[in-house]
N, C-alpha and C. Protein backbone atom coordinates (compact mmCIF):
# COMPACT_ATOMS: atom_id res chain seq x y z
N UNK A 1 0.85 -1.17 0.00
CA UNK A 1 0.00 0.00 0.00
C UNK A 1 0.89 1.24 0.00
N UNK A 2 0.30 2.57 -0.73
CA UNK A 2 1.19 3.44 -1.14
C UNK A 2 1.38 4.25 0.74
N UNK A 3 2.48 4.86 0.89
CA UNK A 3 2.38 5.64 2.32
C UNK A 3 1.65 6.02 2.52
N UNK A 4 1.13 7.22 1.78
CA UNK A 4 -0.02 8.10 2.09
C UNK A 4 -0.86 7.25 2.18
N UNK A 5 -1.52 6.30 1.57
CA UNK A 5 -2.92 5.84 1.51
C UNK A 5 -3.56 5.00 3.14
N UNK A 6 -2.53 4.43 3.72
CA UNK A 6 -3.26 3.91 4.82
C UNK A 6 -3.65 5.47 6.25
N UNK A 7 -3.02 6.79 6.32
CA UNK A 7 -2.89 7.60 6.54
C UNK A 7 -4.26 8.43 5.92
N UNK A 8 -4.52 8.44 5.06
CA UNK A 8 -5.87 9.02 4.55
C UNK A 8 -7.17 8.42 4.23
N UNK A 9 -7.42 7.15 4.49
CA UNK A 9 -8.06 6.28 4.40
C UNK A 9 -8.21 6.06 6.05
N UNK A 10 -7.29 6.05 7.45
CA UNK A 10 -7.90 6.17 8.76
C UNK A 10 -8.24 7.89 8.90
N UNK A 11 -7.84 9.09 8.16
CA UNK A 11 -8.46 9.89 8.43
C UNK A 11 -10.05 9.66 7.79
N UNK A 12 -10.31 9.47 6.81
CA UNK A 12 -11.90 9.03 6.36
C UNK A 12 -12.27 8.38 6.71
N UNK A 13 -12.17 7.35 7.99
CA UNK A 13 -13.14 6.62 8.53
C UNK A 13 -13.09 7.20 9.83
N UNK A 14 -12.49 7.81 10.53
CA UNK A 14 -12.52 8.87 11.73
C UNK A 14 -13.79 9.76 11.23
N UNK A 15 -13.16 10.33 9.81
CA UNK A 15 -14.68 11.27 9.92
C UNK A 15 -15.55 10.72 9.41
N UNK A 16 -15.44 9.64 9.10
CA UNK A 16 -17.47 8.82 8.61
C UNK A 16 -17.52 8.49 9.93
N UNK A 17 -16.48 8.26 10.98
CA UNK A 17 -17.70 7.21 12.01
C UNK A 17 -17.89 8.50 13.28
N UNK A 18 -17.25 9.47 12.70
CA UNK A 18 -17.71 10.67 14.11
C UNK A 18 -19.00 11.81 13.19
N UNK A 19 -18.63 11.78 12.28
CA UNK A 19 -20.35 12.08 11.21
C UNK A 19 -21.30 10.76 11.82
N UNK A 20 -21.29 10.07 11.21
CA UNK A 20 -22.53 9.46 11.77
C UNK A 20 -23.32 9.17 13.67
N UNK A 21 -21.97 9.10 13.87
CA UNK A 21 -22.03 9.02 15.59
C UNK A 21 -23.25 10.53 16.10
N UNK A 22 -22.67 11.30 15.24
CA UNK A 22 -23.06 12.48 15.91
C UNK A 22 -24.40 12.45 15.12
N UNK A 23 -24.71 12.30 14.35
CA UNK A 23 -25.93 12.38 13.49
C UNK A 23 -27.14 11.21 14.46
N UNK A 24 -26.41 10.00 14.74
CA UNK A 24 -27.14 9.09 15.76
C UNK A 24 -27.60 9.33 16.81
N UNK A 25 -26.51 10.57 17.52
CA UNK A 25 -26.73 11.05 18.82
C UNK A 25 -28.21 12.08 18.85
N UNK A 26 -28.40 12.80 17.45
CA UNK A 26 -29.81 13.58 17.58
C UNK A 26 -30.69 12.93 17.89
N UNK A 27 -32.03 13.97 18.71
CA UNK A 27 -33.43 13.44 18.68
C UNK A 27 -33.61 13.27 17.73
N UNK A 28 -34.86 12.38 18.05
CA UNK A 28 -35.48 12.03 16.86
C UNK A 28 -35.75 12.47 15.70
N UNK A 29 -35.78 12.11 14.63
CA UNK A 29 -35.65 12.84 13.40
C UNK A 29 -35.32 14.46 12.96
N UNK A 30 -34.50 14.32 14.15
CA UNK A 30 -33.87 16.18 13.26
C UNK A 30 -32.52 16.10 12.39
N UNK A 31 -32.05 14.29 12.18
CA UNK A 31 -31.47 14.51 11.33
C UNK A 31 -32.16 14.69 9.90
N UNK A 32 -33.56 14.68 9.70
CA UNK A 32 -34.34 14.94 8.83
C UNK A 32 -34.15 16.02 8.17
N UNK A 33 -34.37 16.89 9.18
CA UNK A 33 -35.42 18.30 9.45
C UNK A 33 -34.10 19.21 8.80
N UNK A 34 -34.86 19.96 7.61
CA UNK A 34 -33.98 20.85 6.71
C UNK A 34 -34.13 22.12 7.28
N UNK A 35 -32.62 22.78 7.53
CA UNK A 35 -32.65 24.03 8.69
C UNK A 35 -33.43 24.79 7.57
N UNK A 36 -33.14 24.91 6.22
CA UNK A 36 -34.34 25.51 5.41
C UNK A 36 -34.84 25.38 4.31
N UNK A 37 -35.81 25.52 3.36
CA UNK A 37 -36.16 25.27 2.27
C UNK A 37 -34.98 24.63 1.35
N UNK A 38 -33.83 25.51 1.05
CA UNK A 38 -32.74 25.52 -0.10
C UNK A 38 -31.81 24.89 1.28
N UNK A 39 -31.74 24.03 1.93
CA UNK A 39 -30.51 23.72 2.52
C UNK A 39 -30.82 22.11 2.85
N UNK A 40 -29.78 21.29 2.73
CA UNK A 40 -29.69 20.11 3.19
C UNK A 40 -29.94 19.89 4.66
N UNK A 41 -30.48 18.60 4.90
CA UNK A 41 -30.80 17.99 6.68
C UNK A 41 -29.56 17.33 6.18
N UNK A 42 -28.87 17.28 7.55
CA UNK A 42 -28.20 16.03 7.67
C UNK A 42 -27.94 14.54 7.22
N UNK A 43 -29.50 14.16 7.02
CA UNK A 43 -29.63 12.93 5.92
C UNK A 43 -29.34 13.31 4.52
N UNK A 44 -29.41 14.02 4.24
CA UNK A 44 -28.68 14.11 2.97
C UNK A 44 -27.74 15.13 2.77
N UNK A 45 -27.02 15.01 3.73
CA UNK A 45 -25.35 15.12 3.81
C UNK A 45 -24.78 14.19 3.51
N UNK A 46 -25.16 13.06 4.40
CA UNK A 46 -24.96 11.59 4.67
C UNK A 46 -24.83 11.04 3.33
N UNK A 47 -26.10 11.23 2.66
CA UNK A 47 -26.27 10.89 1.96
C UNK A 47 -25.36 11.05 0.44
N UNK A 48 -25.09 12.49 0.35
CA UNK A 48 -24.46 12.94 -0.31
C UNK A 48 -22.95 12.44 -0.44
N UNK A 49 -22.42 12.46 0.71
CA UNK A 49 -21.28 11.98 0.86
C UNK A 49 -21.07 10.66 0.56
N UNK A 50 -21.72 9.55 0.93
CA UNK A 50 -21.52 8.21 0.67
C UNK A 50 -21.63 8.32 -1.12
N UNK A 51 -22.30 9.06 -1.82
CA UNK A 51 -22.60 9.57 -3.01
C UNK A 51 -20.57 9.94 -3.57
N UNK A 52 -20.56 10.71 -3.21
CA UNK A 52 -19.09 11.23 -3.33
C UNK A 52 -18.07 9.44 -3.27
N UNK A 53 -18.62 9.01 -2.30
CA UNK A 53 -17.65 7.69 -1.74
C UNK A 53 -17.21 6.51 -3.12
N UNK A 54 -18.68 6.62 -3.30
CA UNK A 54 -19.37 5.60 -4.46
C UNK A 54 -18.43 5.62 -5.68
N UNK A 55 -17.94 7.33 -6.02
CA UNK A 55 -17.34 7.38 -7.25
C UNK A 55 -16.09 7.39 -7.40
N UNK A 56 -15.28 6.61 -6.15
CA UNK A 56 -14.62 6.32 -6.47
C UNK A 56 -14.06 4.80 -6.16
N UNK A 57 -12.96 4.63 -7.57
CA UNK A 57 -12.81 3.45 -7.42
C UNK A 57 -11.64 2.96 -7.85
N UNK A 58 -10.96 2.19 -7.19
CA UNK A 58 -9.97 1.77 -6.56
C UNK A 58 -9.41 0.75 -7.98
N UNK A 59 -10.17 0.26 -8.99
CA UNK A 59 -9.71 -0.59 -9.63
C UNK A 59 -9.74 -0.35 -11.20
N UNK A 60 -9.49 1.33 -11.07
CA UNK A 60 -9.48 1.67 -12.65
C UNK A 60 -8.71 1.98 -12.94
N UNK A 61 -8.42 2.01 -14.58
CA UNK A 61 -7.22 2.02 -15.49
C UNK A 61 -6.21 2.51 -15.05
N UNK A 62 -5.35 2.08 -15.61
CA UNK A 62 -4.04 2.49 -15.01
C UNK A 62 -3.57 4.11 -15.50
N UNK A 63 -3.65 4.82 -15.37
CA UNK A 63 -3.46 6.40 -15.82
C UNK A 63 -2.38 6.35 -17.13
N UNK A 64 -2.16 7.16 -17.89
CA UNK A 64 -1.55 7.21 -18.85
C UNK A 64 -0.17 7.75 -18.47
N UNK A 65 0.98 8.42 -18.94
CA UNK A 65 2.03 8.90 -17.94
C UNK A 65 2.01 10.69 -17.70
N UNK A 66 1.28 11.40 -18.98
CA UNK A 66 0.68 12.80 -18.14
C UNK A 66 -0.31 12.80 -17.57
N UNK A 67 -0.69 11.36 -17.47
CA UNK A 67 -2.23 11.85 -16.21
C UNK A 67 -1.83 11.54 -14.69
N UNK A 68 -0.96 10.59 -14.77
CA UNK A 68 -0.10 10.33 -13.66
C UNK A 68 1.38 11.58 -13.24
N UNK A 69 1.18 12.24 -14.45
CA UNK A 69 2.50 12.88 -13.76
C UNK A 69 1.79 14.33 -13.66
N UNK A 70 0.33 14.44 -14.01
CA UNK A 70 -0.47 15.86 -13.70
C UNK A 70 -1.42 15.74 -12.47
N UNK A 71 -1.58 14.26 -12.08
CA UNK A 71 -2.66 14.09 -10.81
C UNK A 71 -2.07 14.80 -9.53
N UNK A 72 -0.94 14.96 -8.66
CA UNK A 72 -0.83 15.56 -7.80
C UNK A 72 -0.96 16.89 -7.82
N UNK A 73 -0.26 17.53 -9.25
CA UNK A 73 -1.19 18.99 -8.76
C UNK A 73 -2.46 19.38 -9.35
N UNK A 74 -3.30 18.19 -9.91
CA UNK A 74 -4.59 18.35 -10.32
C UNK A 74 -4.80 18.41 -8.75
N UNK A 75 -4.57 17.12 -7.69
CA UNK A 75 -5.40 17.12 -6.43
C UNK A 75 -5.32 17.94 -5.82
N UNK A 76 -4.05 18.65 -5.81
CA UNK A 76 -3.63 19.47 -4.68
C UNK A 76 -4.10 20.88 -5.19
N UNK A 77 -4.85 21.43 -6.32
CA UNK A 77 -5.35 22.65 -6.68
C UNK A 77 -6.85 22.11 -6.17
N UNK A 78 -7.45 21.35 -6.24
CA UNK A 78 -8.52 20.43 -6.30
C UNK A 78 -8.64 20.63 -4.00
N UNK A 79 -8.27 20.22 -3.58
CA UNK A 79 -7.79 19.90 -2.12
C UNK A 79 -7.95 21.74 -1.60
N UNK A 80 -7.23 22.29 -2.13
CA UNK A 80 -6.88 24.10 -2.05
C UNK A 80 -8.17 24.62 -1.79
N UNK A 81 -8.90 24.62 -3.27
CA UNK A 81 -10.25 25.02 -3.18
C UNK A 81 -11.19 24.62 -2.26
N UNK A 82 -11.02 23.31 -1.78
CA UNK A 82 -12.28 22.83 -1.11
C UNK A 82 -11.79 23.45 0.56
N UNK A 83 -10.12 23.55 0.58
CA UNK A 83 -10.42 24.69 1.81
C UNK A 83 -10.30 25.79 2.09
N UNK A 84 -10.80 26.24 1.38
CA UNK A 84 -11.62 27.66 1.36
C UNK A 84 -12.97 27.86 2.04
N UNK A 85 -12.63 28.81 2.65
CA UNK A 85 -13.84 28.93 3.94
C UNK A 85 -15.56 29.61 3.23
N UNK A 86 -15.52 28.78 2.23
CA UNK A 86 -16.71 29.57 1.52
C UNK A 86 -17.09 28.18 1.37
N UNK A 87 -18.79 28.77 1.03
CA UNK A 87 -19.58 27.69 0.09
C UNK A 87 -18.99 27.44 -1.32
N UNK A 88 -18.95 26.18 -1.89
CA UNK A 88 -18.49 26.14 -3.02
C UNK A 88 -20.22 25.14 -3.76
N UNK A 89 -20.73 26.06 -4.86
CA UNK A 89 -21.79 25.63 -5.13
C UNK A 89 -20.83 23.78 -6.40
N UNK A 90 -21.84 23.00 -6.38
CA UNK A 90 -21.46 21.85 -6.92
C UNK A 90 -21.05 21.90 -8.61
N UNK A 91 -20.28 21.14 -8.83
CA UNK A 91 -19.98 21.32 -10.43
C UNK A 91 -21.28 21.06 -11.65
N UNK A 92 -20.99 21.86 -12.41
CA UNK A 92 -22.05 20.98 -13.69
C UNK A 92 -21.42 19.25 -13.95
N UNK A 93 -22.48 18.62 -13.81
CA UNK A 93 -22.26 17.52 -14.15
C UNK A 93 -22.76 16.48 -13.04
N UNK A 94 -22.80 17.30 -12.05
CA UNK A 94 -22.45 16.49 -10.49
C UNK A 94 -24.01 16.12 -9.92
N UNK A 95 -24.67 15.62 -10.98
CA UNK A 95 -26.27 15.35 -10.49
C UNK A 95 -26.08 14.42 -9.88
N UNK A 96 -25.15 13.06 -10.00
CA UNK A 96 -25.38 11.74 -9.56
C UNK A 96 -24.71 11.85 -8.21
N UNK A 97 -24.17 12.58 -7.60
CA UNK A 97 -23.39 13.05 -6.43
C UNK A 97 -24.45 13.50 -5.65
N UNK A 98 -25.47 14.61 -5.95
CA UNK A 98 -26.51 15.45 -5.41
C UNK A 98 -27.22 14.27 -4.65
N UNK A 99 -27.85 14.43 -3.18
CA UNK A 99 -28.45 13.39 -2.53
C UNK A 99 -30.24 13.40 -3.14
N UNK A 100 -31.03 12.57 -2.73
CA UNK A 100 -32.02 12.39 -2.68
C UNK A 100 -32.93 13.27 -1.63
N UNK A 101 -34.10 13.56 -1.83
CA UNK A 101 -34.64 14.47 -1.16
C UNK A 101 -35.05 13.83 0.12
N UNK A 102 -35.40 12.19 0.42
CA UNK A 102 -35.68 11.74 1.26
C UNK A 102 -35.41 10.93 1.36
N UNK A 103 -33.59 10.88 2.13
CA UNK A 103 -33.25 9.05 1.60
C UNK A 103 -32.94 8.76 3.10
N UNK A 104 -32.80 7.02 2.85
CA UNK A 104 -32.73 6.15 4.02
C UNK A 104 -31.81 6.38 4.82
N UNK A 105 -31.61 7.16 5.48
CA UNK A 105 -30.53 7.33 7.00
C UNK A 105 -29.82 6.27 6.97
N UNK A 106 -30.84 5.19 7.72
CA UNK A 106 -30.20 3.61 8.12
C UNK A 106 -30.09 3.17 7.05
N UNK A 107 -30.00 3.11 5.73
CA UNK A 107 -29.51 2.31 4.72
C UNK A 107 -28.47 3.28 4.12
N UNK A 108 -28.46 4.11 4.65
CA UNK A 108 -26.82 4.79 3.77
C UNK A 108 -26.03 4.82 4.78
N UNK A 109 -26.27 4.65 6.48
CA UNK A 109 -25.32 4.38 6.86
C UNK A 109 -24.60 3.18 7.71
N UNK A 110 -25.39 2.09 6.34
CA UNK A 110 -24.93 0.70 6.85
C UNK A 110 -24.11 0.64 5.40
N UNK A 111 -24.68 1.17 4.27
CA UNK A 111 -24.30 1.16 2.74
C UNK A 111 -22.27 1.81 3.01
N UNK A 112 -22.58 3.01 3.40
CA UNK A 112 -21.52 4.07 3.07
C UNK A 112 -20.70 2.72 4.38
N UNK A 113 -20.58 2.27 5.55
CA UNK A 113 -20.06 1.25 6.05
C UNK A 113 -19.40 0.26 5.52
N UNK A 114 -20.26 -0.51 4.73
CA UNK A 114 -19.78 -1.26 3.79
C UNK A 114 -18.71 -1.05 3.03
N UNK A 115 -18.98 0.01 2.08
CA UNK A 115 -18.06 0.75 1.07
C UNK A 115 -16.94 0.71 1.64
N UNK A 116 -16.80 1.21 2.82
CA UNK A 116 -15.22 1.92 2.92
C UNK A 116 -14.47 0.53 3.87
N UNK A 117 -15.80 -0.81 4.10
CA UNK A 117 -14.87 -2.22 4.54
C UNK A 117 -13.86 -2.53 3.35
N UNK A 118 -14.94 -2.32 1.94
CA UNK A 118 -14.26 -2.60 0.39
C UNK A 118 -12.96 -1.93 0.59
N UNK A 119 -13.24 -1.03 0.53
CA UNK A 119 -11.77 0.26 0.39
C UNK A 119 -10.78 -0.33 1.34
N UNK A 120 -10.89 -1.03 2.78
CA UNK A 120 -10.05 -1.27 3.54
C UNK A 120 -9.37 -2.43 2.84
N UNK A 121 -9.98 -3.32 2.63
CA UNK A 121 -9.47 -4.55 2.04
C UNK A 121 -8.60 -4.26 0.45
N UNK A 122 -9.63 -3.37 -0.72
CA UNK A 122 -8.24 -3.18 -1.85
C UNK A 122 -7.31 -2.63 -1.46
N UNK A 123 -7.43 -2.21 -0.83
CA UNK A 123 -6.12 -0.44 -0.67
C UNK A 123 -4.96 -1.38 0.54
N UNK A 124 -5.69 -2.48 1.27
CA UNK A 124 -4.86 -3.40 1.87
C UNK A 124 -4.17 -4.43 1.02
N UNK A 125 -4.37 -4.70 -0.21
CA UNK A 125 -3.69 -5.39 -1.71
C UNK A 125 -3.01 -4.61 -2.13
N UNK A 126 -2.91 -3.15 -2.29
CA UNK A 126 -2.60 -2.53 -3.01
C UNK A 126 -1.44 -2.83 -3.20
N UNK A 127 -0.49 -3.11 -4.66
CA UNK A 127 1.15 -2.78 -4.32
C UNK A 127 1.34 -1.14 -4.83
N UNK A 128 2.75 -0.97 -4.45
CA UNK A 128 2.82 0.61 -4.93
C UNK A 128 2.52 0.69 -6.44
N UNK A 129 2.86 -0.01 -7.31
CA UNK A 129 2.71 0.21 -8.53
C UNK A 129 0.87 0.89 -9.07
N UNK A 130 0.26 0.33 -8.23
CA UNK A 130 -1.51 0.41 -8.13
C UNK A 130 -2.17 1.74 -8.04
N UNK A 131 -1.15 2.32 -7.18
CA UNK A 131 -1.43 3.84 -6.89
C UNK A 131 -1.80 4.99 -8.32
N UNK A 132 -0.98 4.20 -9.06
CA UNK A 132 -0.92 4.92 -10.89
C UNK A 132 -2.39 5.06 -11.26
N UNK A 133 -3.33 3.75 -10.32
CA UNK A 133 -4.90 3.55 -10.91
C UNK A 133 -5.56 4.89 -11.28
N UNK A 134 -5.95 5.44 -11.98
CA UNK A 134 -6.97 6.53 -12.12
C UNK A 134 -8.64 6.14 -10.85
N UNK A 135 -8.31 6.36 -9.87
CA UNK A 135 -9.58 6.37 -8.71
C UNK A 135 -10.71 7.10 -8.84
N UNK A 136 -10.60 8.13 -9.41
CA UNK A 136 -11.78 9.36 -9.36
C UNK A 136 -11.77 10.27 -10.50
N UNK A 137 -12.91 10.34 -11.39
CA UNK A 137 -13.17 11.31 -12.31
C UNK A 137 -13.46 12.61 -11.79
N UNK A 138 -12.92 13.71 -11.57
CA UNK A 138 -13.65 15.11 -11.20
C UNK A 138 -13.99 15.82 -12.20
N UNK A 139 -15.76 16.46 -12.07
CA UNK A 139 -15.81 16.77 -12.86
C UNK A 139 -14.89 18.42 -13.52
N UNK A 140 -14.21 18.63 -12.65
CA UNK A 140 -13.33 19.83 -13.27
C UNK A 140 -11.80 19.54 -13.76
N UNK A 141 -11.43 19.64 -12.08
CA UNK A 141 -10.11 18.68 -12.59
C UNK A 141 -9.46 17.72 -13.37
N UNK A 142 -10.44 16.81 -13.69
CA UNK A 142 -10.56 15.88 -14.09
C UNK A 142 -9.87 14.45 -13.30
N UNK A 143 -9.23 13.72 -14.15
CA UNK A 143 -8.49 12.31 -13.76
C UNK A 143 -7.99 12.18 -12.08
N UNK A 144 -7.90 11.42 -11.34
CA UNK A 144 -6.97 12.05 -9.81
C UNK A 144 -6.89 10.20 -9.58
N UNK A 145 -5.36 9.95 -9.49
CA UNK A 145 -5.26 8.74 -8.91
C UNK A 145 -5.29 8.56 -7.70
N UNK A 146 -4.98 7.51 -7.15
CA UNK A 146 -5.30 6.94 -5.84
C UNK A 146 -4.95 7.58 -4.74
N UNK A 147 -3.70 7.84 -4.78
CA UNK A 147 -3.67 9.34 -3.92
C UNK A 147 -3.92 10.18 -3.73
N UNK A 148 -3.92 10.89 -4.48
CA UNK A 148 -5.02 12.17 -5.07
C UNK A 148 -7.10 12.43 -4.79
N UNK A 149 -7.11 11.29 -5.11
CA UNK A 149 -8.57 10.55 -5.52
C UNK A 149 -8.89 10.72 -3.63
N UNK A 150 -7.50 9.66 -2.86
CA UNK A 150 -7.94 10.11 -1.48
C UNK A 150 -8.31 11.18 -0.64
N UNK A 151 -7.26 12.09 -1.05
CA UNK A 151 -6.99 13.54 -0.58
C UNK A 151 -8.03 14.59 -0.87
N UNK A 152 -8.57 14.50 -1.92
CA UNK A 152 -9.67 14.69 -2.72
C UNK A 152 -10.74 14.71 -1.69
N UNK A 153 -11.10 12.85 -2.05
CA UNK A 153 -12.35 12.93 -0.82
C UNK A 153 -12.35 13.22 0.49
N UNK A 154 -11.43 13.19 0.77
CA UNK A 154 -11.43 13.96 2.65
C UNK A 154 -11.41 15.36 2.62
N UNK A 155 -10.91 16.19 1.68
CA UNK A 155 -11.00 17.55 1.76
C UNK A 155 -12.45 18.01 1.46
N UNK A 156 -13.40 17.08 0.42
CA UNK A 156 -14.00 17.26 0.72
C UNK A 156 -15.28 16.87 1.64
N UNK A 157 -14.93 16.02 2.61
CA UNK A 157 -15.43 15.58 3.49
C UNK A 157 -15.59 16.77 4.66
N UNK A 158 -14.08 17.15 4.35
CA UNK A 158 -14.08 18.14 5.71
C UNK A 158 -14.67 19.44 5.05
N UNK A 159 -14.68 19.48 4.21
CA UNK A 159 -15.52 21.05 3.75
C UNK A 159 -16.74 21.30 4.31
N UNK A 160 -17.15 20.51 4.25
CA UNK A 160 -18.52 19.72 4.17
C UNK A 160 -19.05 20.32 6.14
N UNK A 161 -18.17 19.53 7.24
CA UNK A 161 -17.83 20.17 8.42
C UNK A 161 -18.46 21.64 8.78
N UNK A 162 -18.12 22.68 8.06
CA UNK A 162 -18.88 23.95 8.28
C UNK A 162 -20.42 23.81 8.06
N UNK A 163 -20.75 22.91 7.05
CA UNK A 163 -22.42 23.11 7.01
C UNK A 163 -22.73 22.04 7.81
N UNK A 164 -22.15 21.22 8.54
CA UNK A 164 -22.67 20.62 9.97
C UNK A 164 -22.83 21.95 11.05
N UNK A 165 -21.98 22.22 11.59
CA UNK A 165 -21.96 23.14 12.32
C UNK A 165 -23.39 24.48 11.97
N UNK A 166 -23.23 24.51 10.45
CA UNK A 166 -24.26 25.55 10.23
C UNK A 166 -25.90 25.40 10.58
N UNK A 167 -26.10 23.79 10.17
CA UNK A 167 -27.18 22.95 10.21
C UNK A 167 -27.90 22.28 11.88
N UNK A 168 -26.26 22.14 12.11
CA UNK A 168 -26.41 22.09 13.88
C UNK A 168 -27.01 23.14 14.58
N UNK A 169 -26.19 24.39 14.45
CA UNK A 169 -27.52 25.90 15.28
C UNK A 169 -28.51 26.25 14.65
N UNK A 170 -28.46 26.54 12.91
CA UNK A 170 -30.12 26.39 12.40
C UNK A 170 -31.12 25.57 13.07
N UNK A 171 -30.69 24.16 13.66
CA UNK A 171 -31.91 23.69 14.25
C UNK A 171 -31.81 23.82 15.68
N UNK A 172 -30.70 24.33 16.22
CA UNK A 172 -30.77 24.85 17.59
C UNK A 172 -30.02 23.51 18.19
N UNK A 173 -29.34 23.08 17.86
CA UNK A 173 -28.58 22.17 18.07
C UNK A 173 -27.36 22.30 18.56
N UNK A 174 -26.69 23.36 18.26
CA UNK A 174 -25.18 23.77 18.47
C UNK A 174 -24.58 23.14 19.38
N UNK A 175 -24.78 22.36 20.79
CA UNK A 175 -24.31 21.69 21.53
C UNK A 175 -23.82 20.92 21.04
N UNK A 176 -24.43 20.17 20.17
CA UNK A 176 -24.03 18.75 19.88
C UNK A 176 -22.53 18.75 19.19
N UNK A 177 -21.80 17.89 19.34
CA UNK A 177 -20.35 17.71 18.92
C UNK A 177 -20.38 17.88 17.80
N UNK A 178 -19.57 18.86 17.23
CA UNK A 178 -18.99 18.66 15.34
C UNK A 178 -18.40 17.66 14.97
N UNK A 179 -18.10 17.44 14.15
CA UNK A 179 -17.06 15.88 13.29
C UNK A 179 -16.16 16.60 13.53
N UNK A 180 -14.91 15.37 13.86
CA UNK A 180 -14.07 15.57 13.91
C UNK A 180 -13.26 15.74 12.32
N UNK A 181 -12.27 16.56 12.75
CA UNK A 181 -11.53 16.90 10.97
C UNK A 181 -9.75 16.43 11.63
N UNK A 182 -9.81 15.22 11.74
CA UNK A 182 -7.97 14.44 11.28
C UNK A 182 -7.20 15.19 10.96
């Protein structure tokens, strides 16, 4: 397995299992409850994210040698943006990412569970040579291998972090613990 990857792969399951922890810990259905018309509940954060999880994948083509020798600073311009202390509205293209208006809590977060057992086990095969895989299509950036592809999804995992917090006092929640950010 490549260095980085067992290193960013326990930071993404730190923050899936302290996201959901904390999402478990609400009363009753206010992980529902949309702080407003135009804003996501919590369930489809959840949702969204396991969405994000989905697209990537661990067992595609092997990158060409400028897509492999342009993926680190595709990720790392890619990584930059997402921490930026602003909203970043979603890319064109990014419908299949966008959550559902009313999706299963408990089935995305036994689903998004699953997923990242998968991820433990390839990325535990991985040899270094594997890392070259093309993992994640963005729709801007484009191509981002396995390293990249990781770094990627945790940055934007943690972006993500401020509209917990935002969603947390919209519903008057603010007590409750934020996710942790690794």
């Amino acid at each position: 397995m490549p260095r980085t990857v067992p290193a960013r792969l326990d930071a993404l399951e730190t923050h899936r299992l302290g996201l959901t922890r904390l999402v478990a810990s609400l009363p009753a259905g206010a992980a529902r409850r949309q702080p407003s018309p135009r804003a996501w509940s919590l369930a489809q954060l959840l949702d969204h994210l396991h969405r994000i999880d989905r697209g990537l994948h661990l067992d595609g083509l092997v990158a060409s040698p400028v897509v492999w020798a342009t993926s680190g600073a595709r990720g790392a311009l890619i990584c930059a943006v997402l921490a930026l202390p602003v909203r970043i509205p979603a890319p064109p293209g990014a419908a299949s990412v966008m959550p559902s208006a009313d999706p299963d809590l408990d089935a995305t977060v036994v689903a998004w569970a699953a997923l990242r057992r998968r991820w433990a086990e390839c990325l535990g095969a991985m040899r270094p040579e594997d890392e070259r895989r093309i993992a994640f299509r963005h729709p801007i950036v484009g191509p981002l291998c396995v390293p990249e592809a990781l770094a990627f999804v945790l940055a934007h995992h943690r972006h993500h972090d401020a509209q917990v917090r935002r969603t947390l006092h919209a519903l008057g929640l603010a007590s409750a613990t934020p996710t942790p950010s690794p």
